[in-house]
C-alpha atoms as a PDB file:
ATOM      1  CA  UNK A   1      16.200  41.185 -11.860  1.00  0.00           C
ATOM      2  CA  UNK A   2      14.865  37.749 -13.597  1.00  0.00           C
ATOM      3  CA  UNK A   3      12.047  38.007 -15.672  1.00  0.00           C
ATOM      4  CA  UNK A   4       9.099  35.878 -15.064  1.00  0.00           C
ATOM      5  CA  UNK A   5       9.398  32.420 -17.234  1.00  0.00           C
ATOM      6  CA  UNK A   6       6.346  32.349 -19.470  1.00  0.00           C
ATOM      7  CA  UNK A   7       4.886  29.501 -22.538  1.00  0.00           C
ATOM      8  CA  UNK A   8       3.404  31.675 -25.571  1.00  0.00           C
ATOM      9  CA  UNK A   9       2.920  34.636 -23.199  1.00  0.00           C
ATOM     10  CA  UNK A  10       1.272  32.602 -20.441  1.00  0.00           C
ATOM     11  CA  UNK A  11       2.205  31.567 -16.869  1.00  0.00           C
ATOM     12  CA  UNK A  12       1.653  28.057 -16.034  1.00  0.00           C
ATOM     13  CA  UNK A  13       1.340  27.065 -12.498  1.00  0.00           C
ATOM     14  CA  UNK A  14       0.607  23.700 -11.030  1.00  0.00           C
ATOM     15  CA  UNK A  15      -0.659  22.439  -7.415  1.00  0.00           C
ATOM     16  CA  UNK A  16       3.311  21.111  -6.790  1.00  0.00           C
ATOM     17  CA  UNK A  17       4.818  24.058  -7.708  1.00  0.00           C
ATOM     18  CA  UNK A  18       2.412  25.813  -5.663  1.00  0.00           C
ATOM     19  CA  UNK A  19       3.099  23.260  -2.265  1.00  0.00           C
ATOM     20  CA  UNK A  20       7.323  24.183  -3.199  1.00  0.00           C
ATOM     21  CA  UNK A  21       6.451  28.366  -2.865  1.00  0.00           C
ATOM     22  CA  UNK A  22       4.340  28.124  -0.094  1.00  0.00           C
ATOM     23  CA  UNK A  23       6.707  25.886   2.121  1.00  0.00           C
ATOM     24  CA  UNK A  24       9.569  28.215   0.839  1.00  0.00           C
ATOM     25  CA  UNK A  25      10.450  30.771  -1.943  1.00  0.00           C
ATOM     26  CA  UNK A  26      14.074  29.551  -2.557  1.00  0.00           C
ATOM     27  CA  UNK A  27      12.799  25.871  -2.336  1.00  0.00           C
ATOM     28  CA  UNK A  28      10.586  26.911  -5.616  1.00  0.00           C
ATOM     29  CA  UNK A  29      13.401  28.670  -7.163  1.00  0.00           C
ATOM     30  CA  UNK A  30      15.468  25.731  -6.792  1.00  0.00           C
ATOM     31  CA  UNK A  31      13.427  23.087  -7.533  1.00  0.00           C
ATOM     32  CA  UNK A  32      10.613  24.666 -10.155  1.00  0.00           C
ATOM     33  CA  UNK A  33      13.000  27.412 -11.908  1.00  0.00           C
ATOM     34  CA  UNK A  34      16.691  25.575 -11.408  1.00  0.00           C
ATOM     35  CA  UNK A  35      14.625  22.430 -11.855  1.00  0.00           C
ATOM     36  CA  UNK A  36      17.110  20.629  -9.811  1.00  0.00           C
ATOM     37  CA  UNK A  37      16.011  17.818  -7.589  1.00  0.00           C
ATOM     38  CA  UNK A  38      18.056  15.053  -5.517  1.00  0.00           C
ATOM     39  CA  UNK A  39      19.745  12.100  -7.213  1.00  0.00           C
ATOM     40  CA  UNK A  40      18.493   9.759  -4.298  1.00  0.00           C
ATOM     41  CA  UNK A  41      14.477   8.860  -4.343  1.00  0.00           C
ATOM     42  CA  UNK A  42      12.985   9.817  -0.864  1.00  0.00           C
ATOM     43  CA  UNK A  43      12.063   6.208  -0.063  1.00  0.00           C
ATOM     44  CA  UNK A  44       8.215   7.410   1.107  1.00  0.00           C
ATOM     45  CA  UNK A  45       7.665   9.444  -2.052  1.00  0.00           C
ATOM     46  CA  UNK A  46       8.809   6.742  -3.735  1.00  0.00           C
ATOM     47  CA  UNK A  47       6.429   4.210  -2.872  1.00  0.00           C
ATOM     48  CA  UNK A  48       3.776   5.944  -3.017  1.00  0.00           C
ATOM     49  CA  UNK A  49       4.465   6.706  -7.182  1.00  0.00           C
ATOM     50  CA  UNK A  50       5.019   2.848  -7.009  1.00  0.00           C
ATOM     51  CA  UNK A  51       1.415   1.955  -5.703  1.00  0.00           C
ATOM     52  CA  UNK A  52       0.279   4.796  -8.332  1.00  0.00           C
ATOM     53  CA  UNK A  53       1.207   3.145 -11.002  1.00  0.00           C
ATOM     54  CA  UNK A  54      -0.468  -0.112  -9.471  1.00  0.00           C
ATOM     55  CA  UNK A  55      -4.058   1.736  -9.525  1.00  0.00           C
ATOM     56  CA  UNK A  56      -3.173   3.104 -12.698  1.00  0.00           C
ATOM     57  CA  UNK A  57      -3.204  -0.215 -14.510  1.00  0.00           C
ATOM     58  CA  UNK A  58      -6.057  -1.339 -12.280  1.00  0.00           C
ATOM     59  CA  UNK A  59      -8.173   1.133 -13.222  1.00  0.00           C
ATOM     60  CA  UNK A  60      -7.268   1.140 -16.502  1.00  0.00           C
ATOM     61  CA  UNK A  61      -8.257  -2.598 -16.792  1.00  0.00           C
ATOM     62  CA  UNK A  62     -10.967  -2.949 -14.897  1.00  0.00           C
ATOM     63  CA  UNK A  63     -12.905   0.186 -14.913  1.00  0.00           C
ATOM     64  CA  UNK A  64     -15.142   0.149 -11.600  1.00  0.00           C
ATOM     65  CA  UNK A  65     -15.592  -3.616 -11.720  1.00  0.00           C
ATOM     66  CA  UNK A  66     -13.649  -5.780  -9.218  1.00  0.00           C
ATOM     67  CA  UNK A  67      -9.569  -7.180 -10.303  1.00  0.00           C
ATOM     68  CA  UNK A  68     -10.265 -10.942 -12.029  1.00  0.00           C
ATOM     69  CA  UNK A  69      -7.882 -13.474 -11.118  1.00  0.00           C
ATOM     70  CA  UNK A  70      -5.577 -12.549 -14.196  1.00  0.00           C
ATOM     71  CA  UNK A  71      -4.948  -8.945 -13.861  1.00  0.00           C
ATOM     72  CA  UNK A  72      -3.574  -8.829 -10.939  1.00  0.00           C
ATOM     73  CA  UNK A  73       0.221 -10.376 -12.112  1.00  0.00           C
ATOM     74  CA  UNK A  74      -0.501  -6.796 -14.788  1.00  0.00           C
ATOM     75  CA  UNK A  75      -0.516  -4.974 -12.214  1.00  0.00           C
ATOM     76  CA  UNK A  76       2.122  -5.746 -10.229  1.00  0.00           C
ATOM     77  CA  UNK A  77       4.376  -5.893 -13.364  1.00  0.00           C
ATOM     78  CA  UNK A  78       3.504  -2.094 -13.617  1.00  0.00           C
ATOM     79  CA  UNK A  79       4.788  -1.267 -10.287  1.00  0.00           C
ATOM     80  CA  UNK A  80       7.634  -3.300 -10.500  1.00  0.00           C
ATOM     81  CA  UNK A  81       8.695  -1.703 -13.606  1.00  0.00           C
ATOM     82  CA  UNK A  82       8.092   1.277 -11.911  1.00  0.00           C
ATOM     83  CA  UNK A  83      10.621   0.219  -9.209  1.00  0.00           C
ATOM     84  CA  UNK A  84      13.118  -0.385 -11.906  1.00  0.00           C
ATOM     85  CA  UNK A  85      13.110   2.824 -12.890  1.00  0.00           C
ATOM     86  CA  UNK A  86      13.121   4.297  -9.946  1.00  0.00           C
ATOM     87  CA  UNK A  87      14.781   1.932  -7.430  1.00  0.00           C
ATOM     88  CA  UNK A  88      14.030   1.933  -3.708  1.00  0.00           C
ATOM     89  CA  UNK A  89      17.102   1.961  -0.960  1.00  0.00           C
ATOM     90  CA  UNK A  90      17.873  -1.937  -0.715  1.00  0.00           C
ATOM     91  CA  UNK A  91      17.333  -2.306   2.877  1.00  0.00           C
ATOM     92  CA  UNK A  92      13.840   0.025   2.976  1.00  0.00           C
ATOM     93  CA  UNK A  93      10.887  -2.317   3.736  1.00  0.00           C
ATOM     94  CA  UNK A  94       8.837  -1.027   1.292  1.00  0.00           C
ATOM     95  CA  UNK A  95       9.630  -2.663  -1.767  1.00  0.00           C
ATOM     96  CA  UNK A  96       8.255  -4.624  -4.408  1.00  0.00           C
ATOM     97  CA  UNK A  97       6.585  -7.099  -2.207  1.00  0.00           C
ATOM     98  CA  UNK A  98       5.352  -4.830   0.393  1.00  0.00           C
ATOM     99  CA  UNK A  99       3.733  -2.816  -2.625  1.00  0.00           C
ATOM    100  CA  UNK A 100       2.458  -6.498  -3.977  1.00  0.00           C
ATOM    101  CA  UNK A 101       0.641  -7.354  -0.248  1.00  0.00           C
ATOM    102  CA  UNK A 102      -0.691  -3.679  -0.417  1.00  0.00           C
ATOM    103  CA  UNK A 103      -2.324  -4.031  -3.876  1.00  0.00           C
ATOM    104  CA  UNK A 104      -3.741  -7.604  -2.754  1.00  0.00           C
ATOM    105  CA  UNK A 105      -5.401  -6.456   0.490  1.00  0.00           C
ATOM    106  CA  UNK A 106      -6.756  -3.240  -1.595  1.00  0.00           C
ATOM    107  CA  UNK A 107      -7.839  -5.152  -4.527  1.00  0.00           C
ATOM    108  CA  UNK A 108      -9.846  -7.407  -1.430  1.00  0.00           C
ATOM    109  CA  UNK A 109     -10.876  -4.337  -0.042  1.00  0.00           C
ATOM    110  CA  UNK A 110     -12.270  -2.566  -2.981  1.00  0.00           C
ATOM    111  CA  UNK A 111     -13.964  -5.133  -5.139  1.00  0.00           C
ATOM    112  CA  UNK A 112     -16.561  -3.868  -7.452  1.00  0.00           C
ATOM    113  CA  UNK A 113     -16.675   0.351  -6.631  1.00  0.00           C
ATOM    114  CA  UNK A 114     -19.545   2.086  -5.703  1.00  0.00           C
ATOM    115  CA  UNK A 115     -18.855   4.411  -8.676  1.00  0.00           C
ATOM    116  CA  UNK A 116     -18.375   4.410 -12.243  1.00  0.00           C
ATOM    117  CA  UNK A 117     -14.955   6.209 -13.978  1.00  0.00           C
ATOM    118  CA  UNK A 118     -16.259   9.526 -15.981  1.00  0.00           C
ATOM    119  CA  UNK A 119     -14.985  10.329 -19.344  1.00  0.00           C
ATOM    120  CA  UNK A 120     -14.790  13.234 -21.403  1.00  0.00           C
ATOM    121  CA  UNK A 121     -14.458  13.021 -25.122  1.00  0.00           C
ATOM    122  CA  UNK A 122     -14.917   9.545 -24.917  1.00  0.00           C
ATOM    123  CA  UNK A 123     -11.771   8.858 -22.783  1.00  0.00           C
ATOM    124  CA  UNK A 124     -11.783   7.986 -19.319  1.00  0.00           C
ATOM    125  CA  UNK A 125     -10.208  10.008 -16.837  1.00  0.00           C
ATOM    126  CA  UNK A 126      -7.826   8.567 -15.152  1.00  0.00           C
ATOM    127  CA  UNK A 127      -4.630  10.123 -14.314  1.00  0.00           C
ATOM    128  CA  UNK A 128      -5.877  12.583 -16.855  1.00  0.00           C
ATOM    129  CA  UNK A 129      -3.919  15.593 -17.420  1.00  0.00           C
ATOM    130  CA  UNK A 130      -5.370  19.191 -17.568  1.00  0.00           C
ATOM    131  CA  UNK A 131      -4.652  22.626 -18.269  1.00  0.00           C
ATOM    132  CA  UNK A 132      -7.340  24.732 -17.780  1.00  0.00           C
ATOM    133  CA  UNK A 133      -7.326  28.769 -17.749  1.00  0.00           C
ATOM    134  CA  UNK A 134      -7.675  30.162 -14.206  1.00  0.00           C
ATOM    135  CA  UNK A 135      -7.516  34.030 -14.709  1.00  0.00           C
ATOM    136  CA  UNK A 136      -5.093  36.996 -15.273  1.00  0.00           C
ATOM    137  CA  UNK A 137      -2.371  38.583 -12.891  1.00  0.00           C
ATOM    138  CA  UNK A 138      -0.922  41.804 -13.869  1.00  0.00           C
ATOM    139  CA  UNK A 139      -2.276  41.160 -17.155  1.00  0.00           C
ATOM    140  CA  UNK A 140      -0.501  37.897 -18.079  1.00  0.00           C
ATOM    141  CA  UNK A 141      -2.681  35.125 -18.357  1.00  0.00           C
ATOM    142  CA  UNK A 142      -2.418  32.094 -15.833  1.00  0.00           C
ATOM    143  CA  UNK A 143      -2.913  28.818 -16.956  1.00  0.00           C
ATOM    144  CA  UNK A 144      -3.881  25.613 -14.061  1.00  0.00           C
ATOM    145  CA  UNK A 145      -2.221  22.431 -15.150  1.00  0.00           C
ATOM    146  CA  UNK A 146      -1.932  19.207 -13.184  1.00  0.00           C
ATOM    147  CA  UNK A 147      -3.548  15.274 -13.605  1.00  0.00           C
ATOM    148  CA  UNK A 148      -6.460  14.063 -12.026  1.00  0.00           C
ATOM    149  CA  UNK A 149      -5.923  10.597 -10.168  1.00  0.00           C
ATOM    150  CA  UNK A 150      -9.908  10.064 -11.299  1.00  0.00           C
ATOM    151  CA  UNK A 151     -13.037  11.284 -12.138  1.00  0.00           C
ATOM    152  CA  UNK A 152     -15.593   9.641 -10.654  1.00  0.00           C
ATOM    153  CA  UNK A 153     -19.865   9.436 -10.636  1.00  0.00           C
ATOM    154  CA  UNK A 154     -21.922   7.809  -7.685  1.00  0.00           C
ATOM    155  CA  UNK A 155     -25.176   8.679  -6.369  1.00  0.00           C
ATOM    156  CA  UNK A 156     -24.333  12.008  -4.889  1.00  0.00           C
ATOM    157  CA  UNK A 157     -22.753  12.774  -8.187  1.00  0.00           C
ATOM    158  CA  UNK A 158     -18.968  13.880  -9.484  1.00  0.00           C
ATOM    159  CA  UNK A 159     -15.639  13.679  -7.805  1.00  0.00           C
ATOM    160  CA  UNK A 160     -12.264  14.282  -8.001  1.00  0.00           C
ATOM    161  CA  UNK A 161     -10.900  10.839  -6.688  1.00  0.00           C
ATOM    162  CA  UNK A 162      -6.762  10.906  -5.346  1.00  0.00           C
ATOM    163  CA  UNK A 163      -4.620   8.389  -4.129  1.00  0.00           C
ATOM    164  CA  UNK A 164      -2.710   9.032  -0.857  1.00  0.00           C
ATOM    165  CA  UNK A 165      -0.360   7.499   0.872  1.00  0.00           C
ATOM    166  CA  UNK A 166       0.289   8.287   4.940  1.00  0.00           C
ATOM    167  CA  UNK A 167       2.442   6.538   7.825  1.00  0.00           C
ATOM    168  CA  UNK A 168      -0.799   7.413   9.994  1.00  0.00           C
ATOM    169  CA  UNK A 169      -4.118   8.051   9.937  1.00  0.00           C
ATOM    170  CA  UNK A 170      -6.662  10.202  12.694  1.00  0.00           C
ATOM    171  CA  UNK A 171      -8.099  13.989  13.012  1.00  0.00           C
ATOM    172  CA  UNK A 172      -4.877  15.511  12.159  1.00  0.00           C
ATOM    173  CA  UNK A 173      -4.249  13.232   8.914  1.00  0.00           C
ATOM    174  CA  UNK A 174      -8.334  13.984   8.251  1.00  0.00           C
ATOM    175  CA  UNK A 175      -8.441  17.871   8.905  1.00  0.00           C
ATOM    176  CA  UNK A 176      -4.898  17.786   6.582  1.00  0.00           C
ATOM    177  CA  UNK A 177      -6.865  16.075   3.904  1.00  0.00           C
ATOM    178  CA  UNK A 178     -10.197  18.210   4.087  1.00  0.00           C
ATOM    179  CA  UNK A 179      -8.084  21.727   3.707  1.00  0.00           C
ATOM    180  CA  UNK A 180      -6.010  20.545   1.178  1.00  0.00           C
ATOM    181  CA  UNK A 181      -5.418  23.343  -1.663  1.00  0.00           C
ATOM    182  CA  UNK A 182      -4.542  20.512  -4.547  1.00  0.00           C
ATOM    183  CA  UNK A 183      -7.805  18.731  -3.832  1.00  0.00           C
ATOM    184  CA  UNK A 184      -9.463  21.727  -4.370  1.00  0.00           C
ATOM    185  CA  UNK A 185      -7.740  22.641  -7.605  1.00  0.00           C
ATOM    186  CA  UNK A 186      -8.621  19.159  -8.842  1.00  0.00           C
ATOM    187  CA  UNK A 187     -12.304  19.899  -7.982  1.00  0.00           C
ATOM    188  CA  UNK A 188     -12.093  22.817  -9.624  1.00  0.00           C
ATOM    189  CA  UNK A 189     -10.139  21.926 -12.757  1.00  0.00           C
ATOM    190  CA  UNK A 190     -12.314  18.911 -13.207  1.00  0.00           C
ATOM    191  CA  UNK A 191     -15.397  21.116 -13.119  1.00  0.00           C
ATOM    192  CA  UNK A 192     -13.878  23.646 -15.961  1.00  0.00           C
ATOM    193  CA  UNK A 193     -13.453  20.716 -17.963  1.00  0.00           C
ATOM    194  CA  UNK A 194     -16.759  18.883 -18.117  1.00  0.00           C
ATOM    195  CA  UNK A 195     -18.790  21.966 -17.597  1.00  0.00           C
ATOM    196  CA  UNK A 196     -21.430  21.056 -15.299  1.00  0.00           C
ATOM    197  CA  UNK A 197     -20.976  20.954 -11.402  1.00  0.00           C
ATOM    198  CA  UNK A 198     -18.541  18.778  -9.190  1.00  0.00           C
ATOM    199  CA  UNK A 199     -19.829  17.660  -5.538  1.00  0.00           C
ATOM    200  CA  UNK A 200     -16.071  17.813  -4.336  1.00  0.00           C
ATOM    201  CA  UNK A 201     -13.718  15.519  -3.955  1.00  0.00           C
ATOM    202  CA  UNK A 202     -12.687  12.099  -2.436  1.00  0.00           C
ATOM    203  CA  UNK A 203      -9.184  10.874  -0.802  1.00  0.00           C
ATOM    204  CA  UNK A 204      -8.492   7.374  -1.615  1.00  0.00           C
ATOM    205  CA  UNK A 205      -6.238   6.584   1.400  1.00  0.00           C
ATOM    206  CA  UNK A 206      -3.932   4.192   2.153  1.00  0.00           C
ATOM    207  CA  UNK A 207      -1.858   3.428   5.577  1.00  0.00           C
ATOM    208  CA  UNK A 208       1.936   2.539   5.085  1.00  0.00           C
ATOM    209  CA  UNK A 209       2.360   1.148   8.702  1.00  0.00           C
ATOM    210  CA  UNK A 210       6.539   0.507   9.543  1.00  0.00           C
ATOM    211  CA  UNK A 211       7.727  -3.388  10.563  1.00  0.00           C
ATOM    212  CA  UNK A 212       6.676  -4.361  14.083  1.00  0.00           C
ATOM    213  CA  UNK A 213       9.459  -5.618  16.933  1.00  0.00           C
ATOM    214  CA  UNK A 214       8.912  -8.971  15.294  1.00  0.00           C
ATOM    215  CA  UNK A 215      10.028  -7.398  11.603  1.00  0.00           C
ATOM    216  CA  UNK A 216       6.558  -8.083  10.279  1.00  0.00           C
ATOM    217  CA  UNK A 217       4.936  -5.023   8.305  1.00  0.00           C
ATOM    218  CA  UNK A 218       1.195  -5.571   8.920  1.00  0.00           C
ATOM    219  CA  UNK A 219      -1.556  -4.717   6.261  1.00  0.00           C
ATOM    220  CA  UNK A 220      -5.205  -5.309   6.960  1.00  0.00           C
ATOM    221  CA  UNK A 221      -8.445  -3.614   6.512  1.00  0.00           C
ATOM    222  CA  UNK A 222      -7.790  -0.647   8.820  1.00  0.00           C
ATOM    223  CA  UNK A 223      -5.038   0.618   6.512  1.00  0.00           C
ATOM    224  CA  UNK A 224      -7.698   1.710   3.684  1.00  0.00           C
ATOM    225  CA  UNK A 225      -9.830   4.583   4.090  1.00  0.00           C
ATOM    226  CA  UNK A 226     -11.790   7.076   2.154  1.00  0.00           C
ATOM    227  CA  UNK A 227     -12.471  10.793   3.049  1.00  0.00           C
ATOM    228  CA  UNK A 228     -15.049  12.308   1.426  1.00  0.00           C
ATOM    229  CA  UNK A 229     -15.540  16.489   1.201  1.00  0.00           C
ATOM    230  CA  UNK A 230     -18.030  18.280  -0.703  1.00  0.00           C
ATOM    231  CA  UNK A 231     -17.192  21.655  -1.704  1.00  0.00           C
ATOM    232  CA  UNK A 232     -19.630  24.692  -2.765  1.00  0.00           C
ATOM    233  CA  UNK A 233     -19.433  27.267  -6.016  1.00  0.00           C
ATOM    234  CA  UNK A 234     -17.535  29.586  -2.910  1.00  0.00           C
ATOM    235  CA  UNK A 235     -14.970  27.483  -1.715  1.00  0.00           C
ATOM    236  CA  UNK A 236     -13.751  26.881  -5.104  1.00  0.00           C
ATOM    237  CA  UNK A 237     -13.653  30.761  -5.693  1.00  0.00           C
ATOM    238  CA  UNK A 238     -11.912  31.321  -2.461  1.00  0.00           C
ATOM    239  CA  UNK A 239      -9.210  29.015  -4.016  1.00  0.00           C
ATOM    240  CA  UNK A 240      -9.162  30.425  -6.923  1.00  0.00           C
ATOM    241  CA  UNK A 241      -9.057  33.963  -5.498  1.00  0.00           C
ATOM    242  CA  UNK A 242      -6.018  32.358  -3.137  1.00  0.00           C
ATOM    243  CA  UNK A 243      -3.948  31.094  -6.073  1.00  0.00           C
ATOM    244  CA  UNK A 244      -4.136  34.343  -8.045  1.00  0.00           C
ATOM    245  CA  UNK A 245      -2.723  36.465  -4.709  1.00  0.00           C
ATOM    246  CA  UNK A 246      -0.267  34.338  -4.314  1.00  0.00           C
ATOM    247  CA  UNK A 247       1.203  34.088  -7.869  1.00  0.00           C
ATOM    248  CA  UNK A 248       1.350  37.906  -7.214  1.00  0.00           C
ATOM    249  CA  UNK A 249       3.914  37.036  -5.111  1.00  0.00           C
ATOM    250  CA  UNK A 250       5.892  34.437  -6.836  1.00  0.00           C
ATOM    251  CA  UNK A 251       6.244  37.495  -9.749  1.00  0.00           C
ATOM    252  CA  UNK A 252       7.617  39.811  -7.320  1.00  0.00           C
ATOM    253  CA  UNK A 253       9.976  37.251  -6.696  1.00  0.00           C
ATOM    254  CA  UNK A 254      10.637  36.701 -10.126  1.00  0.00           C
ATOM    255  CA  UNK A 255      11.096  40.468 -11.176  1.00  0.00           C
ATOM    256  CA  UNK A 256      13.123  41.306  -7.899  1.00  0.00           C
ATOM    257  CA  UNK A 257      15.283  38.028  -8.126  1.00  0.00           C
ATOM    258  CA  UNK A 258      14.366  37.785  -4.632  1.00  0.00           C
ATOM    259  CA  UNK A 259      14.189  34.108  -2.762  1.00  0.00           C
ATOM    260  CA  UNK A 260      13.617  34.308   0.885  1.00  0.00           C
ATOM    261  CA  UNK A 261      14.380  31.037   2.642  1.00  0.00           C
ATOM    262  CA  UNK A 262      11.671  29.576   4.930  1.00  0.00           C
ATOM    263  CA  UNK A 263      13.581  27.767   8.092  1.00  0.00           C
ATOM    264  CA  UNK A 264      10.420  26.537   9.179  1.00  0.00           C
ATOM    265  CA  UNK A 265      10.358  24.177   6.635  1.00  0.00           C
ATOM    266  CA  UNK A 266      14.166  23.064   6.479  1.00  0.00           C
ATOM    267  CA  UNK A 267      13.148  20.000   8.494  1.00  0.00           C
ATOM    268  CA  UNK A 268       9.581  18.464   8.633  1.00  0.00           C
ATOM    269  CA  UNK A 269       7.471  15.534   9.414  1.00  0.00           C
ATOM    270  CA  UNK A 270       9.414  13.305   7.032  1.00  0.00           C
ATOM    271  CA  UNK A 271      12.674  14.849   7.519  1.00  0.00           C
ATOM    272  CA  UNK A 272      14.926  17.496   5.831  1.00  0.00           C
ATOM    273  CA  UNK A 273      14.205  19.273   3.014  1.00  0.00           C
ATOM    274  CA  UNK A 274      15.323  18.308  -0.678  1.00  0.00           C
ATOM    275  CA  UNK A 275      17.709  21.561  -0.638  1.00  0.00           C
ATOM    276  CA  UNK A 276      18.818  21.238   3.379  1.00  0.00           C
ATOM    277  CA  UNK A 277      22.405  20.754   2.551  1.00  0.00           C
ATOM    278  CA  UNK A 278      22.349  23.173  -0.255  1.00  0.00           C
ATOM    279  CA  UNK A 279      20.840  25.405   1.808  1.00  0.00           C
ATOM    280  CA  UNK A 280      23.853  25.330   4.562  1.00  0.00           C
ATOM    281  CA  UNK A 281      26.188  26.043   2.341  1.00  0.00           C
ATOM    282  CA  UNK A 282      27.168  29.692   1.909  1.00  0.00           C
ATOM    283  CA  UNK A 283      25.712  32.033  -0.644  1.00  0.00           C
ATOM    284  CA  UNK A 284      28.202  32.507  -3.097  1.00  0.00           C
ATOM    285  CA  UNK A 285      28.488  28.469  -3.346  1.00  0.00           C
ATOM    286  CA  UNK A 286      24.500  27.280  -3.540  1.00  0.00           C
ATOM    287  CA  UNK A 287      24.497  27.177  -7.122  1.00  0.00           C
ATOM    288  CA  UNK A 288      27.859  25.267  -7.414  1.00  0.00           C
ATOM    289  CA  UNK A 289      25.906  22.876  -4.849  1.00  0.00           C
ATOM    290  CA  UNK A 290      23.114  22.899  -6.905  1.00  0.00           C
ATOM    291  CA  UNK A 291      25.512  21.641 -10.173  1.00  0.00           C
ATOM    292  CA  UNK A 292      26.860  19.267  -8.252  1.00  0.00           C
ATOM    293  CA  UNK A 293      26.751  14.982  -8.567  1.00  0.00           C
ATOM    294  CA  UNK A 294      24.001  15.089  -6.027  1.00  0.00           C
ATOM    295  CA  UNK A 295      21.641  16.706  -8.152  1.00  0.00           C
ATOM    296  CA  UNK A 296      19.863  15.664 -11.757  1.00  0.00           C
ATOM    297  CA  UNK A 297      17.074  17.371 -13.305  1.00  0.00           C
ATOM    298  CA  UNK A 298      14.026  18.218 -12.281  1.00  0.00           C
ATOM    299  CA  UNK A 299      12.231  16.853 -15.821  1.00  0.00           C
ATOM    300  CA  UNK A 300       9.028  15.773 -14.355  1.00  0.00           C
ATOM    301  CA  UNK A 301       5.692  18.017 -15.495  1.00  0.00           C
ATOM    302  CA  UNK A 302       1.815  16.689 -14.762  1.00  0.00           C
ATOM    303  CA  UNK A 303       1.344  17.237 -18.423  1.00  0.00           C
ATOM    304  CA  UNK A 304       2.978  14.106 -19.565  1.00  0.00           C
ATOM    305  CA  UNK A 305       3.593  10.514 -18.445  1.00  0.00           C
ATOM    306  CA  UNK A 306       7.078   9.047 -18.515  1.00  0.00           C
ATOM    307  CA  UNK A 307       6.642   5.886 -17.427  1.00  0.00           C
ATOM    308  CA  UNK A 308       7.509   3.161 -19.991  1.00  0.00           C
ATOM    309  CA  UNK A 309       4.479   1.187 -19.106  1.00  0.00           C
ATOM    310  CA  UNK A 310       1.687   4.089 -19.779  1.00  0.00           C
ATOM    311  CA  UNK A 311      -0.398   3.470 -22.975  1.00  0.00           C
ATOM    312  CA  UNK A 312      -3.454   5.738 -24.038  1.00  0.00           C
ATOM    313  CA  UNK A 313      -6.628   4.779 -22.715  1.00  0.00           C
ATOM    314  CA  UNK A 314      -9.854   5.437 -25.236  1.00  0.00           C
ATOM    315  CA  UNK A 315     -11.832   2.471 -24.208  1.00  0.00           C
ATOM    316  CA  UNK A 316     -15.505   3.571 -22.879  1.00  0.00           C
ATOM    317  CA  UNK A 317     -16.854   4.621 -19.255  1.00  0.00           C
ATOM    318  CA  UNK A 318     -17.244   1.464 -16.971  1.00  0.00           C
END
């Protein structure tokens, strides 16, 4: 029996950790209570932190308005410092320049933005991070933490804006998008925070297409999309309601030291899991795999920023 891990008598959960139960229990318990992840970057995942930390500075600079001229070498400093830090596999095609032509075509794309950045407390939210309280489950109380890509105000009113990254896009990548639990959890968490109501959210998409047969990795217009979904006072309940039934669970898991393994999700649309080879291994030795040169640890958390080129941003709404 493990007891379940709590901060000053509170649970904290958070829309990744979340995504880890729900594909499978001893994926969590590896990755989120272990907090053991690969030594190797997955190349996609990768990336797409890389072209993060792109919008990050553009944002941050520029506000709503369009990129000038000069910010643009900023902002691909910020992603390749990124890559330094975490470096892509040397012969993957999406690398520093490929993240470059991206930024270039989006910055072309998106000039000035139909919206302007929200703030709260004076500071703009972007890649803000929250914790917010989100109820009670067998008494303890839970506590919804994560970081908003951006708040954002048009004519409609306020959204949750998030950056996404995809090989594809069509009904399947759309339909994904519109039921996503994290979006709503944004939506929601963004709406506990500035009190007043929140039309939904918005995914800010971008299309990593592979090389052609002639080795050239296209980027045009058609790789930029946004996806707009408006949410109501009961589908942010339901998802609330959702989150708190299924933390139930993970504490049964917790007090029962019980991790079932989901095969399902041992290989996927990108591949095997994180913990496939672990997870082949016999019971006895999984932890010993765990321990092993493969593995580092899992120190990442949406409540702080790591990355060397993050500064604190206090500057007014644009």
């Amino acid at each position: 029996m493990t007891s379940i891990p709590l901060i000053d008598g509170a649970f904290l959960i958070d829309n990744s950790t979340l995504e880890h139960y729900q594909a499978c229990a001893w994926f969590y318990y590896a990755t989120d209570i272990r907090l053991r992840v690969p030594v190797a970057n997955r190349a996609g995942r990768n990336f797409g932190s890389t072209l993060h930390a792109g919008w990050r500075t553009r944002y941050r600079m520029c506000g709503a308005d369009a990129v000038p001229e000069g910010a643009l070498p900023v902002i691909n400093q910020s992603m390749q410092e990124w890559l330094e830090e975490h470096p892509q596999p040397e012969d993957d095609f999406r690398n520093y320049d490929h993240a470059c032509r991206i930024m270039a075509a989006y910055n072309e794309q998106y000039g000035n933005e139909p919206f302007k950045i929200v703030a709260l407390a004076g500071k703009r939210i972007i890649e803000s991070s929250f914790v917010v309280p989100l109820g009670t489950v067998n008494t303890i109380p839970i506590l919804y933490c994560g970081r908003i890509d951006l708040g954002i105000e048009d004519n409609e009113g306020i959204w949750s804006f998030d950056h996404k990254t995809a090989f594809q896009f069509g009904g399947s990548f759309t339909d994904q998008m519109e039921q996503d639990g994290g979006q709503r959890g944004y939506t929601w968490a963004l709406r506990k925070k500035l009190g007043t109501s929140v039309v939904g959210y918005k995914i800010n998409a971008v299309r990593i297409r592979r090389p052609n047969k002639d080795g050239i990795t296209p980027v045009d217009e058609t790789d930029f999309l946004r996806i707009p979904k408006h949410l109501s006072e009961e589908d942010l309940e339901d998802w609330r309601s959702d989150v708190l039934n299924l933390i139930e669970h993970i504490f049964y898991c917790h007090t029962h030291d019980q991790w079932p393994r989901s095969r399902r999700s041992c290989v996927g649309r990108y591949g095997r899991c994180d913990m496939f080879d672990v997870c082949t291994v016999a019971r006895g030795s999984r932890e010993a795999a765990l321990e092993s040169n493969l593995f580092t640890a899992n120190t990442w958390t949406p409540l702080n920023i790591t990355s060397k080129n993050e500064t604190n941003d206090n500057s007014n709404n644009s």
